[in-house]
Protein backbone atom coordinates (compact mmCIF):
# COMPACT_ATOMS: atom_id res chain seq x y z
CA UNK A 1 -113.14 -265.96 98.76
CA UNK A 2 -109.52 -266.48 100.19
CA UNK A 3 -107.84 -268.59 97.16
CA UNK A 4 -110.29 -268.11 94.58
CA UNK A 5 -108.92 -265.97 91.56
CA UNK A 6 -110.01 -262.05 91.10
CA UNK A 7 -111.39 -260.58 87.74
CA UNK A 8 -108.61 -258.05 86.22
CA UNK A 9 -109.08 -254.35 87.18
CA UNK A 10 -110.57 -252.27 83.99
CA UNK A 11 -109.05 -249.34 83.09
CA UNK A 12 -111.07 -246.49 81.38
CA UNK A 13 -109.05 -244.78 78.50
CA UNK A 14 -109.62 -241.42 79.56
CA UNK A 15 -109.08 -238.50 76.83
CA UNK A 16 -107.28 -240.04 74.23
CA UNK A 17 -105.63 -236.93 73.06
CA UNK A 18 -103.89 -236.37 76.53
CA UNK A 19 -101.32 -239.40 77.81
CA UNK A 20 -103.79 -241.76 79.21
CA UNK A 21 -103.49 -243.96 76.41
CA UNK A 22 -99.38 -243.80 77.02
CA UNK A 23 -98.91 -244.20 80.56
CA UNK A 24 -101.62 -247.51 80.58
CA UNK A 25 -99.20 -248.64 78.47
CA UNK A 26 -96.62 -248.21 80.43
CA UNK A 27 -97.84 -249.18 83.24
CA UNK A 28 -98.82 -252.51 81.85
CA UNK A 29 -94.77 -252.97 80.76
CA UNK A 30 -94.08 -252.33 84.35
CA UNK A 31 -96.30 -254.50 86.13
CA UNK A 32 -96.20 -256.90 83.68
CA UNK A 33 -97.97 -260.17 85.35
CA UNK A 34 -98.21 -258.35 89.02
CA UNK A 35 -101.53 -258.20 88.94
CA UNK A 36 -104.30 -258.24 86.74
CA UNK A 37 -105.59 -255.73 84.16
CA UNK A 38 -107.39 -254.81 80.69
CA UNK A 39 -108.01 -251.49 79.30
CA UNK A 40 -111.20 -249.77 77.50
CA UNK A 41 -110.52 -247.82 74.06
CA UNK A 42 -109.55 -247.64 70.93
CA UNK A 43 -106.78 -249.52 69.65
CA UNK A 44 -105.38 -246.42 67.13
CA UNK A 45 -105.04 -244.30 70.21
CA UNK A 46 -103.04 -247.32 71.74
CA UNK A 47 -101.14 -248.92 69.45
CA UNK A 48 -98.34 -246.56 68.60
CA UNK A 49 -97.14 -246.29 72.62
CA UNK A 50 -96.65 -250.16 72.82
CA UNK A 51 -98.03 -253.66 71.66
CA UNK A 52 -101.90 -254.31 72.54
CA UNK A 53 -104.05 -257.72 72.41
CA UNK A 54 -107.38 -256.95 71.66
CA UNK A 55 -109.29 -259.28 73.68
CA UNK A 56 -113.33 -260.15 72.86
CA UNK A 57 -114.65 -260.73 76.44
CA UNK A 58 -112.71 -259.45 79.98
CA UNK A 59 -112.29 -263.09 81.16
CA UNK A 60 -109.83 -263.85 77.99
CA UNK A 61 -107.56 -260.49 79.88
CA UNK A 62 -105.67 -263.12 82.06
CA UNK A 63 -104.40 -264.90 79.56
CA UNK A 64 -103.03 -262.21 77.39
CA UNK A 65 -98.94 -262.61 77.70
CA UNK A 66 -97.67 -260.12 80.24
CA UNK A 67 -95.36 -257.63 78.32
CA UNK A 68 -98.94 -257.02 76.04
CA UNK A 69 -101.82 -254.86 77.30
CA UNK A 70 -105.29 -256.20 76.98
CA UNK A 71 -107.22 -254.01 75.41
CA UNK A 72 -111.23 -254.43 75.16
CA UNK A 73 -112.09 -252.83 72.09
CA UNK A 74 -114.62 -249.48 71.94
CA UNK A 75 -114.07 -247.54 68.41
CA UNK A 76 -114.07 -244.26 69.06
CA UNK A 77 -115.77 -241.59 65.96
CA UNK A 78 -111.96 -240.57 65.21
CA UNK A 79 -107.99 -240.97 65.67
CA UNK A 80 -106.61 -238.58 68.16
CA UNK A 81 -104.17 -236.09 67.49
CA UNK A 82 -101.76 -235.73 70.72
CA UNK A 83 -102.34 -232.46 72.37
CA UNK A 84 -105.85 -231.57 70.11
CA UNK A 85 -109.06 -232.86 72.24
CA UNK A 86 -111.61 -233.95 69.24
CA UNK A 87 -115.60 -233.16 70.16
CA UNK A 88 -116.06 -236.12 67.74
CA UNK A 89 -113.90 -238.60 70.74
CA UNK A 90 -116.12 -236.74 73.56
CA UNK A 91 -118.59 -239.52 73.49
CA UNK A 92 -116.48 -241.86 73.56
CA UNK A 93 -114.69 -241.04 76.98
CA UNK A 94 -117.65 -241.07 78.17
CA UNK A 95 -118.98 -244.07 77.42
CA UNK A 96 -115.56 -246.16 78.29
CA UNK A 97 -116.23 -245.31 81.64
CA UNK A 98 -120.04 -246.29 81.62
CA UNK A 99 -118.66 -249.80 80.19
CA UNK A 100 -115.69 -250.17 82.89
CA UNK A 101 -118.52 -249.37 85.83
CA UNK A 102 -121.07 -251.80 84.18
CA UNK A 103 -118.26 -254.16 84.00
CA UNK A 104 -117.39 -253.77 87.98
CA UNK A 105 -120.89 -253.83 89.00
CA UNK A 106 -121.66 -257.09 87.09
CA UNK A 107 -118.49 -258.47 88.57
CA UNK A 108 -116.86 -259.23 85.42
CA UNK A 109 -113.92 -256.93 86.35
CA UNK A 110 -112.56 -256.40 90.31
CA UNK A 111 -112.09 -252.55 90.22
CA UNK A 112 -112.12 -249.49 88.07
CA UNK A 113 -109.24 -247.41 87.37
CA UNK A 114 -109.77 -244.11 85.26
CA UNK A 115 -107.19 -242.35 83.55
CA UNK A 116 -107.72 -239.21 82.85
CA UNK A 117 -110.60 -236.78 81.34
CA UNK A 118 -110.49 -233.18 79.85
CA UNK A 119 -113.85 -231.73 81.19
CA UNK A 120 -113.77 -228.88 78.59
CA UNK A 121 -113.52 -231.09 75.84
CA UNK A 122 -116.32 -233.64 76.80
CA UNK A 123 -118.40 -230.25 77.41
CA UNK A 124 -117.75 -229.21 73.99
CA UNK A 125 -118.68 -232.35 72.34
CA UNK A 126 -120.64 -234.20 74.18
CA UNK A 127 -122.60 -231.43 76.70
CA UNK A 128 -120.77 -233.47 79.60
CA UNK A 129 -123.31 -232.42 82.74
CA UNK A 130 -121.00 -233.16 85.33
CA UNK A 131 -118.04 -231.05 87.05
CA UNK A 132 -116.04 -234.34 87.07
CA UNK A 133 -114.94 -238.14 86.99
CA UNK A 134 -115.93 -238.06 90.83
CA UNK A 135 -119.71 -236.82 90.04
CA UNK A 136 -120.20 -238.66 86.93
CA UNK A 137 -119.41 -241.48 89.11
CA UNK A 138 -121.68 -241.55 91.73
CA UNK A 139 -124.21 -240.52 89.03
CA UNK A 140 -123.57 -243.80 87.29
CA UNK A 141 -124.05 -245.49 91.12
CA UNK A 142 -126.80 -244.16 92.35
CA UNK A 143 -125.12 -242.34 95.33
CA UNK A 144 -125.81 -238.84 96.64
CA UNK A 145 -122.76 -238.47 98.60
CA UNK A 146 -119.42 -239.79 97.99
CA UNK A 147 -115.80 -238.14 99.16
CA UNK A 148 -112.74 -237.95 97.27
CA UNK A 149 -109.24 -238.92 99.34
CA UNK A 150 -105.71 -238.51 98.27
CA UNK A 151 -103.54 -241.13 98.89
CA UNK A 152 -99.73 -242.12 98.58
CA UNK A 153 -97.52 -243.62 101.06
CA UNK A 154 -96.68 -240.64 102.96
CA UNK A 155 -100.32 -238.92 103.48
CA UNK A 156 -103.41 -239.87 103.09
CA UNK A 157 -105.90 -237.02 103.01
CA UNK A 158 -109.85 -235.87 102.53
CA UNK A 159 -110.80 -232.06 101.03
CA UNK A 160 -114.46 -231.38 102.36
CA UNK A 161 -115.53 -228.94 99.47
CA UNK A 162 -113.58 -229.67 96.37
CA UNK A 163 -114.10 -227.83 92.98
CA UNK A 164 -115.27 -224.93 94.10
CA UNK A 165 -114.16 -221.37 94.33
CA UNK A 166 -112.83 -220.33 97.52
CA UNK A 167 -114.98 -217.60 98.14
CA UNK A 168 -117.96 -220.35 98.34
CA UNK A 169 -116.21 -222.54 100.73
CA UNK A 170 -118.26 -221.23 104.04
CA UNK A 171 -121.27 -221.52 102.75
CA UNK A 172 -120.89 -224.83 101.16
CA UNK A 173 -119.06 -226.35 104.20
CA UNK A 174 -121.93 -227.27 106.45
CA UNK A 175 -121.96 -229.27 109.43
CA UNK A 176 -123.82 -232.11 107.15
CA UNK A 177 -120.87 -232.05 104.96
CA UNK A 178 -118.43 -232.39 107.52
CA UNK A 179 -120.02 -235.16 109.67
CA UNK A 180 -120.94 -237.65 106.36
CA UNK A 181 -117.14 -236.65 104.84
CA UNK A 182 -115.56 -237.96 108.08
CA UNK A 183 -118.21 -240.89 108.54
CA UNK A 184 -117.27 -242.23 104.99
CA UNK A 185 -113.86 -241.76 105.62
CA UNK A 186 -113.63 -243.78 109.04
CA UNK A 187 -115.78 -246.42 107.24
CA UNK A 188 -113.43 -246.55 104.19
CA UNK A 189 -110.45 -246.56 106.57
CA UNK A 190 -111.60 -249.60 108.35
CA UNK A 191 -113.11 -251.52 105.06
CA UNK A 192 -110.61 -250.61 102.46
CA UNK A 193 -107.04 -249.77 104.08
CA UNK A 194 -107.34 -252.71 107.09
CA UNK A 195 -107.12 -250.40 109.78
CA UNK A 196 -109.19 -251.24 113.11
CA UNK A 197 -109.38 -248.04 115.07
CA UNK A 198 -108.76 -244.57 112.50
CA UNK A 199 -107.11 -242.10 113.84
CA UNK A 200 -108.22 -238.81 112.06
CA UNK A 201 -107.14 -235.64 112.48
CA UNK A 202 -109.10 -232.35 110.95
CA UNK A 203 -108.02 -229.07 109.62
CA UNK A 204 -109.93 -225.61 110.67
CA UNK A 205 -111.09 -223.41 108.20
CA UNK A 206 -108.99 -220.08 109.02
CA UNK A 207 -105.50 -219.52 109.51
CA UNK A 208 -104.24 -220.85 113.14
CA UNK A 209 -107.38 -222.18 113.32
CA UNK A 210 -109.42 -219.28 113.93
CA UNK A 211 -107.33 -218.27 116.64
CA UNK A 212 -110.24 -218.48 119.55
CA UNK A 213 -112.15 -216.69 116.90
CA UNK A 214 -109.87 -213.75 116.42
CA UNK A 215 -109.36 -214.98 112.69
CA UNK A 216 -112.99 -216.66 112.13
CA UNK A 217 -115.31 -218.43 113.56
CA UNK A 218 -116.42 -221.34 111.73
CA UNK A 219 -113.77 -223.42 114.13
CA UNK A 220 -115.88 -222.51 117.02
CA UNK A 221 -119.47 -222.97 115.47
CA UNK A 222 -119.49 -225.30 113.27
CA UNK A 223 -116.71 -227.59 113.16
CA UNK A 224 -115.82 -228.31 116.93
CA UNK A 225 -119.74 -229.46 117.18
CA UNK A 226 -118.94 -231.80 114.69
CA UNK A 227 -116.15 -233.63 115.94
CA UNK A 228 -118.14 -233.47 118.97
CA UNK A 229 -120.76 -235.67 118.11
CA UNK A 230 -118.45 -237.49 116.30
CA UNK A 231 -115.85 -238.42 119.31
CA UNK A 232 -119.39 -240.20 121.42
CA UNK A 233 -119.57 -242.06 118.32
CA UNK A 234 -116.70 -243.47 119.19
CA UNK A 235 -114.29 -241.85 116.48
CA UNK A 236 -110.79 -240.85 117.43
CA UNK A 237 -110.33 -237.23 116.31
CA UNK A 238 -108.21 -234.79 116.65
CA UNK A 239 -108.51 -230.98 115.25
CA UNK A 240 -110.05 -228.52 114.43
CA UNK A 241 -105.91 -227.83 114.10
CA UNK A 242 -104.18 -225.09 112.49
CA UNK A 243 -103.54 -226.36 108.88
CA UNK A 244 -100.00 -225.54 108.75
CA UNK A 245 -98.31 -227.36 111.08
CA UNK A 246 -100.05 -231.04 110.66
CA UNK A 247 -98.63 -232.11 107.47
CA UNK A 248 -95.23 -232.55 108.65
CA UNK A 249 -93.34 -235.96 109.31
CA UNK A 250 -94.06 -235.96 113.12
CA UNK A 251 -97.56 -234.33 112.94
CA UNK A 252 -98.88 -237.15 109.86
CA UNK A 253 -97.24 -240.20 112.57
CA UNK A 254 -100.13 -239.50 114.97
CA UNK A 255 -103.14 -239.68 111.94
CA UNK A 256 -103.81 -242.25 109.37
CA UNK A 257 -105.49 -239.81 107.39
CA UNK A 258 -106.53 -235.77 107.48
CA UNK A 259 -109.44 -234.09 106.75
CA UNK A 260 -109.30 -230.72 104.82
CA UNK A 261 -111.48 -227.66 104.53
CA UNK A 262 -110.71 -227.32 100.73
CA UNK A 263 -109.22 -228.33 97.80
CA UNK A 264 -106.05 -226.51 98.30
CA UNK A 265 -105.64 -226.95 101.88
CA UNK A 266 -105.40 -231.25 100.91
CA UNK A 267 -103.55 -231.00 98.02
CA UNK A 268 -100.97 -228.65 97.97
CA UNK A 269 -99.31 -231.03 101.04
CA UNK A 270 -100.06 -234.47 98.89
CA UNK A 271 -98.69 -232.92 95.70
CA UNK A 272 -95.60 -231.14 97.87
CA UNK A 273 -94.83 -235.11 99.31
CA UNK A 274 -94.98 -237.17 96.31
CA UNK A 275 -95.92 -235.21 92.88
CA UNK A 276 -95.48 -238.31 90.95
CA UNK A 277 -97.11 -240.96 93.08
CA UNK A 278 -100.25 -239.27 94.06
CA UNK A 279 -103.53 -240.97 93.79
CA UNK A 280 -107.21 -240.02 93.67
CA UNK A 281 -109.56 -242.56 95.57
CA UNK A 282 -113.34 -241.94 95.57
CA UNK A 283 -115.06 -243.17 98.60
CA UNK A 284 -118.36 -244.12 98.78
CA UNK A 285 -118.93 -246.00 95.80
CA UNK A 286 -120.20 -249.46 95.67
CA UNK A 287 -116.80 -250.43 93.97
CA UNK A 288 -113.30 -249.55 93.92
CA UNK A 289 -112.14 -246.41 91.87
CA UNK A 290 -108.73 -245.52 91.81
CA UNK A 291 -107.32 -242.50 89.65
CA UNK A 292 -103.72 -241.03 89.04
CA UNK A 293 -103.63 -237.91 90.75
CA UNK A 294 -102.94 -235.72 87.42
CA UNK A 295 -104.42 -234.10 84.26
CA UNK A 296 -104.33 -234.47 81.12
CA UNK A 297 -100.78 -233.02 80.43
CA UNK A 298 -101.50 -232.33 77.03
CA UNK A 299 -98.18 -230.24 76.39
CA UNK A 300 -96.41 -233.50 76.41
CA UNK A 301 -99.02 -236.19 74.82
CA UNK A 302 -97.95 -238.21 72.54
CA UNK A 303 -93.83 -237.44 72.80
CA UNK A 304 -93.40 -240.39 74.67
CA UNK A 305 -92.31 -239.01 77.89
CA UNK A 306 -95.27 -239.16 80.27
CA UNK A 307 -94.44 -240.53 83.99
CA UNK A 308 -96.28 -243.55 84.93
CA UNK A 309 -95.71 -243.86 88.29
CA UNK A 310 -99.08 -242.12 89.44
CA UNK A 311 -100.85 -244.68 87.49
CA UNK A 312 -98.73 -247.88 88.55
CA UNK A 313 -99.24 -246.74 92.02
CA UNK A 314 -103.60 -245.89 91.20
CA UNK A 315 -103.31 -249.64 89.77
CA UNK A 316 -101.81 -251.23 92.83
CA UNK A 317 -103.74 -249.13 95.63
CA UNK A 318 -107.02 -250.29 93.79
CA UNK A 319 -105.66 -253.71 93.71
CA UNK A 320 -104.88 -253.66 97.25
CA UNK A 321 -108.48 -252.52 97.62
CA UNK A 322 -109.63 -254.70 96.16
CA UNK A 323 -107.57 -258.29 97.98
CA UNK A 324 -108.59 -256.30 101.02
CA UNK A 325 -112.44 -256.25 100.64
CA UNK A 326 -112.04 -260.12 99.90
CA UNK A 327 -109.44 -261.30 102.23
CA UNK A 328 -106.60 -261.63 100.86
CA UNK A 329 -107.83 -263.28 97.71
CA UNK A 330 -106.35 -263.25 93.96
C-alpha cells in the first residue's frame, strides 16, 4: 500500500456535555493538515468551540481546508448544556461510536479515535450494558478478549484486571488472563509499534513481590508459571518484579512495555509521567482505537479551557498505527 493515500481517522464525539466536543476542536486547529481526520456529532455541540464543515460522505473529509474540522453530521435528540449530561443525548453517544466502527470496518475511515463517554449518563438514558468504551468495543467486534495499554512516550504499560474493585483482583486474575494479556500485548508490540523482539517486563501482585511468599503467594503459584510457559515460547520476560521499583527512568530502559496486576498499579506511574499526554490503546481489536487517557472533566466543559494534548497525542499514536500496519503509507 506504500504510496497509496489513507482514509482520515474518525473521531467519535463522546458525551457532548463534557469537553470532547472542545478539545476535537482543538486538536483539529493544532494539527491542522498533519494528518487526516473527521469527527461524528452534532454540529450545535461543535460549533460554538471553533468553525466546522459539515461534510456528506467521509471521502469529501480530505478536502475540507485545514484550520476547519470535518464534521459528519449525526443530530443528536437535544443541545447540550456544558457540565449537565442529558438522558435524551445518551443514545446518541452511543450510536456515534457504532457509526465510527462501521466506518473503520468498511474501510471508509483508517482508525477510530473516541473521545470521551460518561457511563452514568448513557446508563441513565440509554440502559448502556457495558462497564465501558473498551467492552462496548469488542462487543461491536465480535471479540471475547481484548487488553487495554497505556501509552505515552515515556511508558508504555498493560493493567491485567481493570475496572474492578481491588478486593476482586485475585480471583479475577487467573493464569488465562495473564498468559492471553501478555500474548496480545507481544503481538501488538510487534504489529502496531514496529518492534521485532518485545521486551516485557511484569509486575507481582503483592508488595515486594510476595517476598518468597512471606507477603502472598500468587507470585509463586500463579504468575511465575506463566511467564514460564511464556519464556519457551520464545517471549523475553522479565518479572514477576516488585512493582515499585520498575517504573523508574533506568528500570523502563530495559522494557518496551509493563504488565500490571491492576488498574492502579499501571496507572498511577503513566498518569505520575505525563498527566496530559496519556493515551488509552485497546488491543485486540480488528482496527485501531486510540483514546485520550481522561474523563469527562465536566467541572470545566464548555469554559473553553480544556487541554488537548491527550487527544493530539491519541490522534497521532493511532495515526502512527495505522502507517505502521500499512507500511509506511498515507
Amino acid at each position: 500500500m506504500t504510496g497509496l493515500a489513507l482514509p482520515p481517522i474518525a473521531i467519535s464525539c463522546g458525551e457532548p456535555s463534557g469537553i470532547g466536543p472542545e478539545i476535537i476542536v482543538k486538536a483539529r486547529a493544532a494539527l491542522g493538515a498533519d494528518l487526516p481526520l473527521f469527527a461524528i456529532g452534532d454540529p450545535r455541540h461543535f460549533e460554538r468551540f471553533g468553525p466546522v464543515h459539515l461534510i456528506r460522505s467521509v471521502a469529501e473529509a480530505q478536502a475540507v481546508a485545514a484550520d476547519r474540522l470535518p464534521l459528519l453530521e449525526q443530530r443528536f435528540a437535544a443541545d447540550a448544556l456544558p457540565g449537565q449530561p442529558d438522558p435524551r443525548n445518551a443514545q446518541g453517544v452511543i450510536d456515534a461510536i457504532a457509526l465510527g466502527v462501521d466506518l473503520v470496518a468498511s474501510g471508509q475511515a483508517a482508525a477510530i479515535c473516541t473521545a470521551p463517554i460518561h457511563k452514568k449518563a448513557l446508563k441513565d438514558g440509554a440502559s448502556f450494558a457495558f462497564p465501558g468504551h473498551t467492552e462496548y468495543l469488542a462487543h461491536l467486534a465480535g471479540v471475547d478478549r481484548v487488553v487495554m495499554m497505556l501509552a505515552c512516550d515515556a511508558l508504555k504499560v498493560v493493567p491485567v484486571t481493570i475496572h474492578i474493585p481491588l478486593s476482586e483482583v485475585p480471583v479475577a486474575l487467573t493464569a488465562d488472563l495473564l498468559a492471553d494479556t501478555i500474548r496480545v500485548t507481544h503481538a501488538a508490540l510487534i504489529r502496531d509499534f514496529g518492534i521485532r523482539a518485545p521486551r516485557l517486563s511484569v509486575t507481582g501482585l503483592n508488595p515486594h513481590a510476595g517476598e518468597g511468599g512471606a507477603m502472598g503467594t500468587e507470585e509463586m503459584t500463579l504468575i511465575t508459571p506463566v511467564l514460564e510457559t511464556l519464556r519457551r515460547e520464545g517471549m523475553q520476560i522479565a518479572g514477576p518484579l516488585s512493582a515499585d521499583t520498575m517504573f523508574h527512568a533506568s528500570a523502563r530502559a530495559h522494557y518496551d512495555a509493563a504488565i500490571a496486576m491492576y488498574h492502579d498499579q499501571a496507572l498511577i506511574p503513566i498518569k505520575t509521567l505525563d498527566f496530559s499526554g496519556g493515551v488509552n490503546v485497546t488491543l485486540g481489536l480488528p482496527f485501531i482505537r486510540t483514546s485520550p487517557d481522561h474523563g469527562t472533566a465536566f467541572d470545566i466543559a464548555g469554559q473553553g479551557v480544556a487541554d488537548a494534548t491527550s487527544m493530539i497525542a491519541a490522534l497521532r499514536l493511532a495515526w502512527d498505527m495505522v502507517r505502521g500496519r500499512t507500511g509506511g503509507a498515507g
